[in-house]
PDB file of N, CA and C in Angstrom:
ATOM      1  N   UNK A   1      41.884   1.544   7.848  1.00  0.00           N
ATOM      2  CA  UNK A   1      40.759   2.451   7.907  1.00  0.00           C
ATOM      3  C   UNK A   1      39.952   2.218   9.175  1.00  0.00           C
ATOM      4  N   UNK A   2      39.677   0.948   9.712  1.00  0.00           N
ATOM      5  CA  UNK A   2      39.211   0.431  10.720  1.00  0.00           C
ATOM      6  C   UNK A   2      39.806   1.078  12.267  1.00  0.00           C
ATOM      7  N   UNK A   3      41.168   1.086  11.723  1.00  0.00           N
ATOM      8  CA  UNK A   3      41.959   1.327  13.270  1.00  0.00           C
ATOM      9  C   UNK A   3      41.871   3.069  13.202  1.00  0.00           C
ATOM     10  N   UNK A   4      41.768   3.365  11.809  1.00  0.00           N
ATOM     11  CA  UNK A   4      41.906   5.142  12.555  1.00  0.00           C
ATOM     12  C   UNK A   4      40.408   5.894  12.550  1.00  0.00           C
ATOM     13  N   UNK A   5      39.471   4.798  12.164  1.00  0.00           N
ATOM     14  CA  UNK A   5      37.961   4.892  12.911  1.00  0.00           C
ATOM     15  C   UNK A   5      37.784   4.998  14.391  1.00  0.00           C
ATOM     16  N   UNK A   6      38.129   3.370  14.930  1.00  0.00           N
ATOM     17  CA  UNK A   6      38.190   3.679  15.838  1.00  0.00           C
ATOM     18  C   UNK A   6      38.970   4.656  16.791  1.00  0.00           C
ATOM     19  N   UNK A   7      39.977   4.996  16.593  1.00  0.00           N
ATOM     20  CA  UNK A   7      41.120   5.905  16.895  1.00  0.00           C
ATOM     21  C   UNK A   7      40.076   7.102  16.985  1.00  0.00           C
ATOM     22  N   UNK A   8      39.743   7.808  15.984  1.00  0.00           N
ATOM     23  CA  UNK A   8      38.745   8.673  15.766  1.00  0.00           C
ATOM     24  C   UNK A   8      38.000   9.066  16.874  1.00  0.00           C
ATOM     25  N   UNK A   9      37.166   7.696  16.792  1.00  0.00           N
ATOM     26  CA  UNK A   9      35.821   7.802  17.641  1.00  0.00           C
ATOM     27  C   UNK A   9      36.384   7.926  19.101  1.00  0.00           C
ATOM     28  N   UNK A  10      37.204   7.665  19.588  1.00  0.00           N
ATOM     29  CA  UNK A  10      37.654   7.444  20.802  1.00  0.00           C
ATOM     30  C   UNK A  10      37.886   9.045  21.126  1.00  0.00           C
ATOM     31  N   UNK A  11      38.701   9.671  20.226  1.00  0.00           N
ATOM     32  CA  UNK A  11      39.121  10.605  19.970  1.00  0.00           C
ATOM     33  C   UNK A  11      38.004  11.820  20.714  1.00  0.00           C
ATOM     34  N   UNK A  12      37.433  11.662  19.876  1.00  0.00           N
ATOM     35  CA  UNK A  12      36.023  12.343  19.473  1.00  0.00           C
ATOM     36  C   UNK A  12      34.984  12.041  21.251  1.00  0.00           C
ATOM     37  N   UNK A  13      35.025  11.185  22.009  1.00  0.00           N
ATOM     38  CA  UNK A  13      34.372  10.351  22.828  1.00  0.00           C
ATOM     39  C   UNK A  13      35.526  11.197  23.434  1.00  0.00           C
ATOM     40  N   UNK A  14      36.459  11.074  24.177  1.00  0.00           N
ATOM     41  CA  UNK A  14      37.227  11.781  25.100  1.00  0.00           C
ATOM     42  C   UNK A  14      37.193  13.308  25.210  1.00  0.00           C
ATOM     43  N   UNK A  15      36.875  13.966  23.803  1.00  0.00           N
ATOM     44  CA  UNK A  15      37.464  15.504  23.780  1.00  0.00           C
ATOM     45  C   UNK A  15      35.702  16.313  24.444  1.00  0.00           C
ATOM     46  N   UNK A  16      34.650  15.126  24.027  1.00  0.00           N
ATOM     47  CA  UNK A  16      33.398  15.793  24.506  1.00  0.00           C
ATOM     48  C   UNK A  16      33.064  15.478  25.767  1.00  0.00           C
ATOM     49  N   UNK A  17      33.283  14.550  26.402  1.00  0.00           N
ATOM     50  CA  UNK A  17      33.604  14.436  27.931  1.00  0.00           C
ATOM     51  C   UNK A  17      34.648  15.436  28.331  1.00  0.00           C
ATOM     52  N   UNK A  18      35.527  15.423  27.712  1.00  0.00           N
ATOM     53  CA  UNK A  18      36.607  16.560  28.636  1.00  0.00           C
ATOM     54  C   UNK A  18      36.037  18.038  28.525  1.00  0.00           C
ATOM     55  N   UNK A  19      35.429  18.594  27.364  1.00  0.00           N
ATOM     56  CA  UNK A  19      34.748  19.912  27.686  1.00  0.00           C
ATOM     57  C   UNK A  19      33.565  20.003  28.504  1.00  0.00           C
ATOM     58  N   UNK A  20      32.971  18.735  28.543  1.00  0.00           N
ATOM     59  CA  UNK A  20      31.769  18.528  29.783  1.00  0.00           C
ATOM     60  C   UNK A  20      32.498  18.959  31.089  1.00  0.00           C
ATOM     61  N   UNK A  21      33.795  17.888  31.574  1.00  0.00           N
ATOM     62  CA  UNK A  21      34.352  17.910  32.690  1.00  0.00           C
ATOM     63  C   UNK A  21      34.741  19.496  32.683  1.00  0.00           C
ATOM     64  N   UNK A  22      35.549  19.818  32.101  1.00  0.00           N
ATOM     65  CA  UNK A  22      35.966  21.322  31.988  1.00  0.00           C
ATOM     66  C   UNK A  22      34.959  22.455  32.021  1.00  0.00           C
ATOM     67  N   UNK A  23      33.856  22.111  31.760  1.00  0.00           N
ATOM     68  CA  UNK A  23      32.625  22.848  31.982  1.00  0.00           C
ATOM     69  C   UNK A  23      32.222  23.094  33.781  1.00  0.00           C
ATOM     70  N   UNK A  24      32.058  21.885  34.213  1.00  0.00           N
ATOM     71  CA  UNK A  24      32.101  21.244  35.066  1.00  0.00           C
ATOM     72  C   UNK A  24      33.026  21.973  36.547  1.00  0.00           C
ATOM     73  N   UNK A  25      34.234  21.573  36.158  1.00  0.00           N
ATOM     74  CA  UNK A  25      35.258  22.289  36.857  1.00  0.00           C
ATOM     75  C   UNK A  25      35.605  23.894  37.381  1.00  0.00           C
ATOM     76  N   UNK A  26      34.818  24.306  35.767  1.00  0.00           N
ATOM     77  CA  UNK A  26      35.032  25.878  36.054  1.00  0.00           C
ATOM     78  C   UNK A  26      33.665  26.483  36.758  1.00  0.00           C
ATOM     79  N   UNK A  27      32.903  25.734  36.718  1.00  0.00           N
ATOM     80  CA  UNK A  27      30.725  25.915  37.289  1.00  0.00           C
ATOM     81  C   UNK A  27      31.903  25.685  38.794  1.00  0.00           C
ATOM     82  N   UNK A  28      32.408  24.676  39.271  1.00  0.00           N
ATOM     83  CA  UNK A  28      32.995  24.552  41.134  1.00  0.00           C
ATOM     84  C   UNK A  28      34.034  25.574  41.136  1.00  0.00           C
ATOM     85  N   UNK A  29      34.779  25.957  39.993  1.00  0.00           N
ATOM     86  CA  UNK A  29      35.717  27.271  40.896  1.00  0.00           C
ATOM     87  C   UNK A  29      35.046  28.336  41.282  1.00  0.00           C
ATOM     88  N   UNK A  30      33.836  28.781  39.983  1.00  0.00           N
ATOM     89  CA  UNK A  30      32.976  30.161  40.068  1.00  0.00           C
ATOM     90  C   UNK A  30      32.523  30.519  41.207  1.00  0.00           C
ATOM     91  N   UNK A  31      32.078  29.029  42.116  1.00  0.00           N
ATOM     92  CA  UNK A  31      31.206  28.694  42.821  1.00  0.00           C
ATOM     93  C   UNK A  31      32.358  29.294  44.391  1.00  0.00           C
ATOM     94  N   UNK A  32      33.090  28.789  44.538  1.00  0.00           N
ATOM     95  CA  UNK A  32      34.445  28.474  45.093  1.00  0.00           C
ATOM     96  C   UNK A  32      34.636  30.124  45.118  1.00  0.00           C
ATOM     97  N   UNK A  33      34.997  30.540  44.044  1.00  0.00           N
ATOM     98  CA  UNK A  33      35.171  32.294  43.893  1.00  0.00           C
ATOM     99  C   UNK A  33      34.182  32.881  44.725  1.00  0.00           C
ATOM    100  N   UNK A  34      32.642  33.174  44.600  1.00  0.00           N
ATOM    101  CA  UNK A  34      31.609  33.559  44.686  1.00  0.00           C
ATOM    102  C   UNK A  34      31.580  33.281  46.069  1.00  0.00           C
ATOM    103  N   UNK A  35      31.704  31.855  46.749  1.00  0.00           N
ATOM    104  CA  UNK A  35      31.593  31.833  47.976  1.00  0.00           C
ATOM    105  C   UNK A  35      30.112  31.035  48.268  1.00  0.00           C
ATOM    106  N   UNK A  36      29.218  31.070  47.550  1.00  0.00           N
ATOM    107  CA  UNK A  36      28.017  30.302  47.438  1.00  0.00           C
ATOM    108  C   UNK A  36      27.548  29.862  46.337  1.00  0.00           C
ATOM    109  N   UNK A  37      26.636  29.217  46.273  1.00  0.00           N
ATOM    110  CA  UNK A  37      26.037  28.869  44.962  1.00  0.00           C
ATOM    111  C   UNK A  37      25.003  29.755  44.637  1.00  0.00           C
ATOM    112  N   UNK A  38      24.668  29.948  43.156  1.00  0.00           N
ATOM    113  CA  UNK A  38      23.718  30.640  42.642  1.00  0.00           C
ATOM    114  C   UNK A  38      22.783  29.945  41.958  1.00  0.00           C
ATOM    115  N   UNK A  39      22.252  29.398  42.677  1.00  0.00           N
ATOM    116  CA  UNK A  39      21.261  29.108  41.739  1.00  0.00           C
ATOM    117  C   UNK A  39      20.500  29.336  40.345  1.00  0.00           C
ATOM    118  N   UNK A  40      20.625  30.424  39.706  1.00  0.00           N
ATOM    119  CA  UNK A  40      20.852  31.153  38.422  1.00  0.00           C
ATOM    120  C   UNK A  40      21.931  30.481  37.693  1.00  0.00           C
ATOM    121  N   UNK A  41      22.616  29.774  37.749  1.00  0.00           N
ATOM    122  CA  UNK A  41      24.108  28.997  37.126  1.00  0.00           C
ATOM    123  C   UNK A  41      24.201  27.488  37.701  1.00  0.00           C
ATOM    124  N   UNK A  42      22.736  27.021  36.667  1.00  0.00           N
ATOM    125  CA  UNK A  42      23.029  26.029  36.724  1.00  0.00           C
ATOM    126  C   UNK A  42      24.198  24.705  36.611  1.00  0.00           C
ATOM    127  N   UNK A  43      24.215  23.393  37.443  1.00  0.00           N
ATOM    128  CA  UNK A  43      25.416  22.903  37.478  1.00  0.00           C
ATOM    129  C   UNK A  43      25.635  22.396  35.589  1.00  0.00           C
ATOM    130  N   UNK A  44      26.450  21.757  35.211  1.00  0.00           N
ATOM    131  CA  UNK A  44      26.825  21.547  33.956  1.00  0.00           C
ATOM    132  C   UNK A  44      26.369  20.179  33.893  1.00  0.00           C
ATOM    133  N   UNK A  45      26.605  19.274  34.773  1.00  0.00           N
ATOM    134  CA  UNK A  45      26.198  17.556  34.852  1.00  0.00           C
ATOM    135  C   UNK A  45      25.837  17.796  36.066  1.00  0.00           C
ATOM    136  N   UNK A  46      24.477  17.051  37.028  1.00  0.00           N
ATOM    137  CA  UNK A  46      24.558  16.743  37.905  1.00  0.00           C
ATOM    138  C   UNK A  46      23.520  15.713  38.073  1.00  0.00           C
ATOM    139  N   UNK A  47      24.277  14.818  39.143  1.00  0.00           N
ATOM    140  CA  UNK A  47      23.698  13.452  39.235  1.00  0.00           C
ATOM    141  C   UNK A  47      23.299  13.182  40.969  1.00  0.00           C
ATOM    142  N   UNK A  48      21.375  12.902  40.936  1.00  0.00           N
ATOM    143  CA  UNK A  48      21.305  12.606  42.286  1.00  0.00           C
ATOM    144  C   UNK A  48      20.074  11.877  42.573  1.00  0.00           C
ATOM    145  N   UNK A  49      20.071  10.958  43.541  1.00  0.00           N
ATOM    146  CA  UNK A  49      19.204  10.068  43.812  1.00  0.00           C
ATOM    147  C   UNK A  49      17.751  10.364  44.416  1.00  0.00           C
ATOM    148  N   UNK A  50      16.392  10.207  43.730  1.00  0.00           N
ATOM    149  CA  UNK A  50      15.441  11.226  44.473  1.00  0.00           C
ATOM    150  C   UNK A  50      14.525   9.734  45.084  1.00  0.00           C
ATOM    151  N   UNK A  51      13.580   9.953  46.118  1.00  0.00           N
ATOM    152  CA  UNK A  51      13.270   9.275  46.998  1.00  0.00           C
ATOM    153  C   UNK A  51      13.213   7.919  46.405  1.00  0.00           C
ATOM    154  N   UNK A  52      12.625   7.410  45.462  1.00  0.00           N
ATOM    155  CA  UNK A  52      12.460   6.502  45.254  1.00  0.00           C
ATOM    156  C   UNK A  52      13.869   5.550  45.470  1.00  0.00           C
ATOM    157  N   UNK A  53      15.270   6.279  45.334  1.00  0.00           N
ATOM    158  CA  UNK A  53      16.295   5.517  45.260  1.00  0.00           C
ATOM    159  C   UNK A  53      16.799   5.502  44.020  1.00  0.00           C
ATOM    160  N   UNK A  54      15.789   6.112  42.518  1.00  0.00           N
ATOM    161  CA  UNK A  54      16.536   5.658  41.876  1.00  0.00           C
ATOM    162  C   UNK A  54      17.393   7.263  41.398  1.00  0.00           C
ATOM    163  N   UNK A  55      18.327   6.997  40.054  1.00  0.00           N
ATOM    164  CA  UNK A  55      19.215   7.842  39.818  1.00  0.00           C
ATOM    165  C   UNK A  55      18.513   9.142  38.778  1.00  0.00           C
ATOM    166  N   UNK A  56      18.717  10.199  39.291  1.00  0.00           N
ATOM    167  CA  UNK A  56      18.058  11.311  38.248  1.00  0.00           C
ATOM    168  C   UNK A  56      19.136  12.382  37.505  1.00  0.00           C
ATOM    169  N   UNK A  57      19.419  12.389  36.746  1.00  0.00           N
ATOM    170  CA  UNK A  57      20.622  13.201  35.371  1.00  0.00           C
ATOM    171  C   UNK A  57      20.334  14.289  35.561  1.00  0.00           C
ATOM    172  N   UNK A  58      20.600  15.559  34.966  1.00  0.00           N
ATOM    173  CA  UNK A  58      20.746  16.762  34.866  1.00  0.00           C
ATOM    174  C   UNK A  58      21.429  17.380  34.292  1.00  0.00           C
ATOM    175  N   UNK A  59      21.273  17.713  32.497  1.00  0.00           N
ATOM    176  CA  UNK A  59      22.460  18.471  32.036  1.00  0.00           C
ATOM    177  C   UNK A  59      21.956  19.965  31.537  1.00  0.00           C
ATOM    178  N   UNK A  60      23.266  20.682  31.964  1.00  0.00           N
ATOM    179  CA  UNK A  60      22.651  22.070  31.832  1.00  0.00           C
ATOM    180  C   UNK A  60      21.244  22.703  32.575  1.00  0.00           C
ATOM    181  N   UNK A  61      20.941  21.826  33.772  1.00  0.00           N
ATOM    182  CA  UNK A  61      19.563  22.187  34.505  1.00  0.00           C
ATOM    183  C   UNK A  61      18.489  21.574  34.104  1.00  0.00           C
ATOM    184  N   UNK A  62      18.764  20.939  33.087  1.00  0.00           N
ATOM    185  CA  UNK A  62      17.149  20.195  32.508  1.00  0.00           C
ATOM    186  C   UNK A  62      17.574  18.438  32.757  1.00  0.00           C
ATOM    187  N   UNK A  63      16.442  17.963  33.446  1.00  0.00           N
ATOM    188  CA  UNK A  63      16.608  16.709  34.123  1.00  0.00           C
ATOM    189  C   UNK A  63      16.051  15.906  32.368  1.00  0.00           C
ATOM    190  N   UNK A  64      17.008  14.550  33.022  1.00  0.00           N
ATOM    191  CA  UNK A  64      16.952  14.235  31.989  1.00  0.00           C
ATOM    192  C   UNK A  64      16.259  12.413  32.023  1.00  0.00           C
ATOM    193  N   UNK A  65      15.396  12.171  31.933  1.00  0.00           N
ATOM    194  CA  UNK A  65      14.808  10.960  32.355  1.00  0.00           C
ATOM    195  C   UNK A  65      14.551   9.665  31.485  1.00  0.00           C
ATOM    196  N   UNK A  66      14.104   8.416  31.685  1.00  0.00           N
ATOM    197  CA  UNK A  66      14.317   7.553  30.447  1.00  0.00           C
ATOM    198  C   UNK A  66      13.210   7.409  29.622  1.00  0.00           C
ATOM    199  N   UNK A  67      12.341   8.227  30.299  1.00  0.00           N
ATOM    200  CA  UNK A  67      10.783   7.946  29.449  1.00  0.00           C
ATOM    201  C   UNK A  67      10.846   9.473  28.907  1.00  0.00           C
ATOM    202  N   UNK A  68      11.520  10.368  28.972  1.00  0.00           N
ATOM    203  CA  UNK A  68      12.050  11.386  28.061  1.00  0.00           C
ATOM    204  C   UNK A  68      12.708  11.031  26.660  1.00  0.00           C
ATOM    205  N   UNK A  69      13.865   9.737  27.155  1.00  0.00           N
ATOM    206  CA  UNK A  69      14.375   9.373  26.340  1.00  0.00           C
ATOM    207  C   UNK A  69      13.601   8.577  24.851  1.00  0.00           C
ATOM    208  N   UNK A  70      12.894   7.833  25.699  1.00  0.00           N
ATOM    209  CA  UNK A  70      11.848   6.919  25.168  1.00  0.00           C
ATOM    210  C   UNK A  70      10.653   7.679  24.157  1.00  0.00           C
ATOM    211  N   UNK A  71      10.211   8.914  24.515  1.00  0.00           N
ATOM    212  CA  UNK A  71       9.484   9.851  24.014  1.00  0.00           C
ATOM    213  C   UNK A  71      10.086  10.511  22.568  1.00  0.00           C
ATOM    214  N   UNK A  72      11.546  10.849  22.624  1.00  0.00           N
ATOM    215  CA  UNK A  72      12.061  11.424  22.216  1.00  0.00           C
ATOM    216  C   UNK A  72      12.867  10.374  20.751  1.00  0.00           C
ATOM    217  N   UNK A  73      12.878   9.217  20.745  1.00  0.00           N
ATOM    218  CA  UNK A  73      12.835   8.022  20.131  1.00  0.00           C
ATOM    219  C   UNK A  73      11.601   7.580  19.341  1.00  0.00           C
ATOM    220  N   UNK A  74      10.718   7.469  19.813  1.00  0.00           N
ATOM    221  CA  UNK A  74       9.201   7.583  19.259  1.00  0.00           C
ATOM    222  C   UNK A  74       9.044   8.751  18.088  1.00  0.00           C
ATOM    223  N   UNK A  75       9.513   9.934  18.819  1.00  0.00           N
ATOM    224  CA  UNK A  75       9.345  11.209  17.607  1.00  0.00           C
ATOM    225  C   UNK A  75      10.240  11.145  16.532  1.00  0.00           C
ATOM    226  N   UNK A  76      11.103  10.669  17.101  1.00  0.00           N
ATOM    227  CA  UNK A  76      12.486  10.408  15.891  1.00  0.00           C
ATOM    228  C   UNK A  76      11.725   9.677  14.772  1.00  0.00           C
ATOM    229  N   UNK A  77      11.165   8.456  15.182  1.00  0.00           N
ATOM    230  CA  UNK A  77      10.635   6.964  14.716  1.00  0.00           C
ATOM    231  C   UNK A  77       9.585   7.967  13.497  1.00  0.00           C
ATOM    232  N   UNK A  78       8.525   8.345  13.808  1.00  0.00           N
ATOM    233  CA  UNK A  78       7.484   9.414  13.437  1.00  0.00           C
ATOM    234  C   UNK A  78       8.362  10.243  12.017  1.00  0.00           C
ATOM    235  N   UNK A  79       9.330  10.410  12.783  1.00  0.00           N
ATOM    236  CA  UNK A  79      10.357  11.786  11.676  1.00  0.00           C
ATOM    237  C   UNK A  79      10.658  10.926  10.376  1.00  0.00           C
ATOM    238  N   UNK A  80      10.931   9.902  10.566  1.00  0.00           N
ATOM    239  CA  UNK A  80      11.810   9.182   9.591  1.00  0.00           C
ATOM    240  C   UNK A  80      10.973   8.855   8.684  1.00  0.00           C
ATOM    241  N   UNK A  81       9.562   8.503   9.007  1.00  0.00           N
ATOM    242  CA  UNK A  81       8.612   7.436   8.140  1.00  0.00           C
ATOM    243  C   UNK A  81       8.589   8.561   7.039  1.00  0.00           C
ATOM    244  N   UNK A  82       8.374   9.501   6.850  1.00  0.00           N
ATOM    245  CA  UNK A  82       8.265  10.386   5.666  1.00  0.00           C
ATOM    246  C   UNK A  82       9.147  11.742   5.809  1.00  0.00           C
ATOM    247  N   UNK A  83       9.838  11.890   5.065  1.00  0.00           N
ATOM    248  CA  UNK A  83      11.098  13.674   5.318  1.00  0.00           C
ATOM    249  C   UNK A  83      10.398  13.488   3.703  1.00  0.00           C
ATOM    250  N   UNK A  84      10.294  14.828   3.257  1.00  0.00           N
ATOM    251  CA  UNK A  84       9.647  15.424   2.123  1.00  0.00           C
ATOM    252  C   UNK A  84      11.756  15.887   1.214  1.00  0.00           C
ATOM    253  N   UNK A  85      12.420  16.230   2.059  1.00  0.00           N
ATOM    254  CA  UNK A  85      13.893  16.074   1.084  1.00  0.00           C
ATOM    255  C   UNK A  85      14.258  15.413   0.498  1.00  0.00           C
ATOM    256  N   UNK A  86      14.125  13.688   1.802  1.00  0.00           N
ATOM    257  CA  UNK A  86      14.669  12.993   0.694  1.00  0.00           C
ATOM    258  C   UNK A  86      13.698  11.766  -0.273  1.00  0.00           C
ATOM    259  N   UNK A  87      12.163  12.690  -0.400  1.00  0.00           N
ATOM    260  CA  UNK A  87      11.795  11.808  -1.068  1.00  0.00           C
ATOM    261  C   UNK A  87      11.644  12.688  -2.208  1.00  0.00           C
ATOM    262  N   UNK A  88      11.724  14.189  -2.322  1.00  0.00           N
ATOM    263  CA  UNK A  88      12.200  14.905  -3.488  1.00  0.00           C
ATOM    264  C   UNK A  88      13.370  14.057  -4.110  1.00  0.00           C
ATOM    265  N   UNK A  89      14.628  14.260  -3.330  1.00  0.00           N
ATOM    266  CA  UNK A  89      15.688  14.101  -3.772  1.00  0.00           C
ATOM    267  C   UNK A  89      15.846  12.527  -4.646  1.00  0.00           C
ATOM    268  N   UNK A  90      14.523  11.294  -3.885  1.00  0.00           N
ATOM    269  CA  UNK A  90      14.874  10.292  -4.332  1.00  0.00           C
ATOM    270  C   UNK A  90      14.288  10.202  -5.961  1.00  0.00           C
ATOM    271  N   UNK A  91      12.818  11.819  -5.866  1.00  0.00           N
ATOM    272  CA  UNK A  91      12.286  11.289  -6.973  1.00  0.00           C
ATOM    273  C   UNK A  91      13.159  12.062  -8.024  1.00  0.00           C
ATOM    274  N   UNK A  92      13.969  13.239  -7.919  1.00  0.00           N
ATOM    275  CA  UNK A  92      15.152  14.031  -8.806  1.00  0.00           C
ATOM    276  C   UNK A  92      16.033  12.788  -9.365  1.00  0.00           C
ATOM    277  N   UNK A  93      16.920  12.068  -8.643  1.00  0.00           N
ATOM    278  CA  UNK A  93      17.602  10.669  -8.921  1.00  0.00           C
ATOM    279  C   UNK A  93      16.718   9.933  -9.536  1.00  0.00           C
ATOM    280  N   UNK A  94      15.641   9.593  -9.459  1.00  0.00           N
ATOM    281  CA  UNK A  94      14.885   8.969 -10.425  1.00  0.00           C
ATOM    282  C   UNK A  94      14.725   9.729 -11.971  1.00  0.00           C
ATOM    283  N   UNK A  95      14.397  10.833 -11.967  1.00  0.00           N
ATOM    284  CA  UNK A  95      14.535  11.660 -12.741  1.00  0.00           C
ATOM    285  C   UNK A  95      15.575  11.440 -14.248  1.00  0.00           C
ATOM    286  N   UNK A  96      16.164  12.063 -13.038  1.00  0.00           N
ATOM    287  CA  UNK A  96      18.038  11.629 -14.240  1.00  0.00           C
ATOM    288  C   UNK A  96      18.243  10.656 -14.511  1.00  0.00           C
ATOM    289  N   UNK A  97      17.686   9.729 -14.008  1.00  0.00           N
ATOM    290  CA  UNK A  97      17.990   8.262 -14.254  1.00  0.00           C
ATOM    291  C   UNK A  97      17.669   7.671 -15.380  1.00  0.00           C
ATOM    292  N   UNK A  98      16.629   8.557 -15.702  1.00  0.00           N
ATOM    293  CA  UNK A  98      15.261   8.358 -16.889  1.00  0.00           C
ATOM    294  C   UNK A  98      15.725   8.802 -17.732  1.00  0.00           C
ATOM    295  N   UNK A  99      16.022  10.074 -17.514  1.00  0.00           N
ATOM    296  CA  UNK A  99      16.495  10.760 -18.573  1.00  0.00           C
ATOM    297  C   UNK A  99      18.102  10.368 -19.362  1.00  0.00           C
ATOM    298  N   UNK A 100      19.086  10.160 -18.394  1.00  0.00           N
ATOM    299  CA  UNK A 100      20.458   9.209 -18.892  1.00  0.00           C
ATOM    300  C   UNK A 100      20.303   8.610 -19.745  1.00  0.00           C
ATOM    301  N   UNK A 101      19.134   7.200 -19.304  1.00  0.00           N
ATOM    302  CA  UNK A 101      18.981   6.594 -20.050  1.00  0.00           C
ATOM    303  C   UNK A 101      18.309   6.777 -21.275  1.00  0.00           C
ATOM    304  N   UNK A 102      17.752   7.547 -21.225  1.00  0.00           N
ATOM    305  CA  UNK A 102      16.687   8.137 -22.639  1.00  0.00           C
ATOM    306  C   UNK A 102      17.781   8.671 -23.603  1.00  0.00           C
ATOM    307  N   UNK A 103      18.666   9.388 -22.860  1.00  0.00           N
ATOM    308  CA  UNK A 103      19.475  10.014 -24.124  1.00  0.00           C
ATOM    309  C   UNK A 103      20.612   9.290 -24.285  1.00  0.00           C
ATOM    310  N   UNK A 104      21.383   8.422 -23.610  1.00  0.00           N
ATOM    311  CA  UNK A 104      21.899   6.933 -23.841  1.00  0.00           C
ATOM    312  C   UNK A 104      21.382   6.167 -25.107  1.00  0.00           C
ATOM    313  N   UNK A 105      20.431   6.084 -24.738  1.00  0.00           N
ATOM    314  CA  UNK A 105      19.517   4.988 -25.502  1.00  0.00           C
ATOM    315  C   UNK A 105      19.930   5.833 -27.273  1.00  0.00           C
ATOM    316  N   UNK A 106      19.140   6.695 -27.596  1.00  0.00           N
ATOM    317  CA  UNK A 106      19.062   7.903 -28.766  1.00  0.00           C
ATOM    318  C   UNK A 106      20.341   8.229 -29.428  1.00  0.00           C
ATOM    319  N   UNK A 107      21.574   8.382 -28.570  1.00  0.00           N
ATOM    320  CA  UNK A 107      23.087   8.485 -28.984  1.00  0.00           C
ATOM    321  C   UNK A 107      23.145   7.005 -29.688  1.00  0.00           C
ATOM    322  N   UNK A 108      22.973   5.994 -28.992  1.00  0.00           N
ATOM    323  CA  UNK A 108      23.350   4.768 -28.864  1.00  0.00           C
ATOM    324  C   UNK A 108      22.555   4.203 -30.614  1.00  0.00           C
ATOM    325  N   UNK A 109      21.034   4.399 -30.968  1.00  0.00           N
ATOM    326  CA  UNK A 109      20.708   4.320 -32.291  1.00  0.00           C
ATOM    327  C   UNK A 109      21.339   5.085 -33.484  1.00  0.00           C
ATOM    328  N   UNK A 110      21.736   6.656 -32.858  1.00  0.00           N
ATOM    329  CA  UNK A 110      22.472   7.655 -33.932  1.00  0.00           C
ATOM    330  C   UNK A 110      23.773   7.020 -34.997  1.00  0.00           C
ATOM    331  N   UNK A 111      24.387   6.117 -33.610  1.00  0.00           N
ATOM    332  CA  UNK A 111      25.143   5.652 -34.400  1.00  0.00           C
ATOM    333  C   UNK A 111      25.304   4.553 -34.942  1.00  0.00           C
ATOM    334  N   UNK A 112      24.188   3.545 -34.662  1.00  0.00           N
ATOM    335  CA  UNK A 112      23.521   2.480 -35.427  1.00  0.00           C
ATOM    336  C   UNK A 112      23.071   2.547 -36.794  1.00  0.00           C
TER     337      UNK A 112
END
């Protein structure tokens, strides 16, 4: 089970990089076709160094930064402390739980 997990994941990890790349590839033929770039068609990945030296991302045109990342982690963090589904859902499972046992219990004297 272990080996066709990983197998899986690898799987899974190659086929979404390759439609990135393939994304990718066909944004430089269009480009290639067209004869210039359009700015209107944005690149698919693009990666470039802005003054400071350091490295700046870009997918689909929207830059993508680590204190974005960091922001976006925080809200997650925020999301989790309370979801109203699954604390329905935990108090429904509690529910039945009560109740199982209640009518468990009642079968269980009937035939006492």
């Amino acid at each position: 089970m272990v080996k066709w997990f990983i197998r899986f994941s690898i799987a899974l990890f190659l086929l979404f990089f390759g439609a990135l790349f393939g994304m990718q590839q066909a944004h430089h033929g269009m480009e290639r076709m067209r004869g210039y770039a359009d700015p209107s068609f944005p690149s698919v990945i693009q990666i470039e160094k802005n003054g400071n030296g350091e490295l700046e991302a870009a997918v689909f045109g929207q830059t993508v930064a680590a204190s974005d990342l960091q922001e976006k982690k925080e809200t997650i963090q925020e999301l989790k402390t309370f979801n109203l589904f699954s604390e329905l859902g935990r108090q429904l499972a509690d529910a039945a739980t009560a109740f199982m046992e209640t009518l468990l219990s009642l079968i269980g004297r009937a035939f006492d």
